[in-house]
Protein backbone atom coordinates (compact mmCIF):
# COMPACT_ATOMS: atom_id res chain seq x y z
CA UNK A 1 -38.27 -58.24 -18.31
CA UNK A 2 -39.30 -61.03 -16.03
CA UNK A 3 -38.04 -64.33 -14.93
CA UNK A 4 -37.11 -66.32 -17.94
CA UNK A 5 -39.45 -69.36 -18.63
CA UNK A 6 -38.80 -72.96 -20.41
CA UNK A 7 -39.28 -71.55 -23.77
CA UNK A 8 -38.32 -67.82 -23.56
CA UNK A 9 -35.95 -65.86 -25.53
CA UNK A 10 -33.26 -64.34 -23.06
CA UNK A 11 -34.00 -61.34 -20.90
CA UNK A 12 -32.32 -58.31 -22.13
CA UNK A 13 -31.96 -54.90 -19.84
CA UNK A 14 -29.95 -52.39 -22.21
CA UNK A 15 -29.92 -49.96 -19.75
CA UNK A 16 -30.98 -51.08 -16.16
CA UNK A 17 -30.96 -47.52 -15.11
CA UNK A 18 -34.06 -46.49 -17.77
CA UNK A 19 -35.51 -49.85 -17.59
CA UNK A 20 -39.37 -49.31 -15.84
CA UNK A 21 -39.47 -53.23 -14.48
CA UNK A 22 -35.36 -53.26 -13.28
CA UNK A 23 -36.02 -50.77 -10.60
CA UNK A 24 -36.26 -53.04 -7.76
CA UNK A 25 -32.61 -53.71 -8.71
CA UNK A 26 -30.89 -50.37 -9.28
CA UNK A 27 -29.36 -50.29 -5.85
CA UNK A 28 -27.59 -53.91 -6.55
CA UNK A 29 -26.82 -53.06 -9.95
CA UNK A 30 -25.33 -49.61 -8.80
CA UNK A 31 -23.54 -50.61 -5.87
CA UNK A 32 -21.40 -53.44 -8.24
CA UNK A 33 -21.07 -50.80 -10.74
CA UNK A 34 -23.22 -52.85 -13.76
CA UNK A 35 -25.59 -50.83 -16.45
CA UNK A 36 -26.98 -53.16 -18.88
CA UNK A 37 -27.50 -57.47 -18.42
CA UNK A 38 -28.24 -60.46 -20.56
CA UNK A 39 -29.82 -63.46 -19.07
CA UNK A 40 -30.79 -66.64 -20.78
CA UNK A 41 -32.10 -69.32 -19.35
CA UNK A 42 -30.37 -72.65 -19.02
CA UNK A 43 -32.85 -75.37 -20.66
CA UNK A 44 -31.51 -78.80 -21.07
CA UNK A 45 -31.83 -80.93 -23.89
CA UNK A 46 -34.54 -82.40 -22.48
CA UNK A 47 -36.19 -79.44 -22.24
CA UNK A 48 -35.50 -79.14 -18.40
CA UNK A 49 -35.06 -75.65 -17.15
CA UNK A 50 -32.00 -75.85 -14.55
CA UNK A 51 -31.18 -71.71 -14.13
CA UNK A 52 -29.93 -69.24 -15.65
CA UNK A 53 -26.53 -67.53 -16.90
CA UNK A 54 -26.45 -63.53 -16.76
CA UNK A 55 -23.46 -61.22 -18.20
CA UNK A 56 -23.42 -58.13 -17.17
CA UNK A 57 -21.91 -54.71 -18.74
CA UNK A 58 -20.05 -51.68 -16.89
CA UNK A 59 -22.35 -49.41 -20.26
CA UNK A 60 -25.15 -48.96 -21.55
CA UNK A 61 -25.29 -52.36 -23.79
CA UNK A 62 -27.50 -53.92 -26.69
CA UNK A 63 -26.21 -56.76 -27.49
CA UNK A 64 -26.20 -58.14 -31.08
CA UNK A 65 -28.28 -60.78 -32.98
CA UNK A 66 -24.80 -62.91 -32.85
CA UNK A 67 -23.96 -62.46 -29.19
CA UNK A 68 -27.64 -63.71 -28.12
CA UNK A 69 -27.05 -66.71 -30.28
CA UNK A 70 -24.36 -67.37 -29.10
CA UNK A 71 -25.54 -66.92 -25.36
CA UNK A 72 -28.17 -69.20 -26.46
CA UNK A 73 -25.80 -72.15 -27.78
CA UNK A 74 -23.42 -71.83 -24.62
CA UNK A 75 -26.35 -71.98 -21.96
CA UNK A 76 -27.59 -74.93 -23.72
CA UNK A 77 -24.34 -76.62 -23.46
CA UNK A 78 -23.88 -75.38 -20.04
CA UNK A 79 -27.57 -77.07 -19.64
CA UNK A 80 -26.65 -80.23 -20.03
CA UNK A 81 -23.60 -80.21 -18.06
CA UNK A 82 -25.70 -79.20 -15.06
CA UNK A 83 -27.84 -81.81 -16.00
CA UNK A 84 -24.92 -84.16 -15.98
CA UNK A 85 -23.01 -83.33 -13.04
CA UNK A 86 -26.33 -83.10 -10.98
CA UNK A 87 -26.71 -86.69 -11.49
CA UNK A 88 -23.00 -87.55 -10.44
């Protein structure tokens, strides 16, 4: 796990329950009824990281090769929208 840096893959907790580095989050992740999260970072085209986007899943969850891609191609449109809009 870990916070997601400039060039990291997305963070992936398939089970935040059995997950060793999640357990400073179990109460938060109990109390709004979530098991498993997918976080990606949000890196502009410029290579700018401006946050991050997180779904997370009432189950247990592994995501598949195609939802992380496409995770990945959303955040970096919602990137440079950021990006965009920040400089409104």
């Amino acid at each position: 796990m870990g916070f997601p840096q400039r060039d990291s893959a997305p963070v992936i907790v398939e089970d935040v329950r059995s997950d060793a580095e999640y357990s400073a989050f179990r109460a938060v992740a109990a109390d709004t009824g979530y098991r498993a999260v997918l976080s990606t970072p949000l890196i502009a085209s410029s290579g700018r990281l401006v946050g991050a986007a997180s779904v997370v899943f009432a189950r247990p969850h592994a995501p598949s090769r195609l939802d992380v891609l496409m995770m990945r191609f959303y955040a970096r449109l919602a990137a440079d929208i950021v990006v965009r809009l920040a400089a409104a």
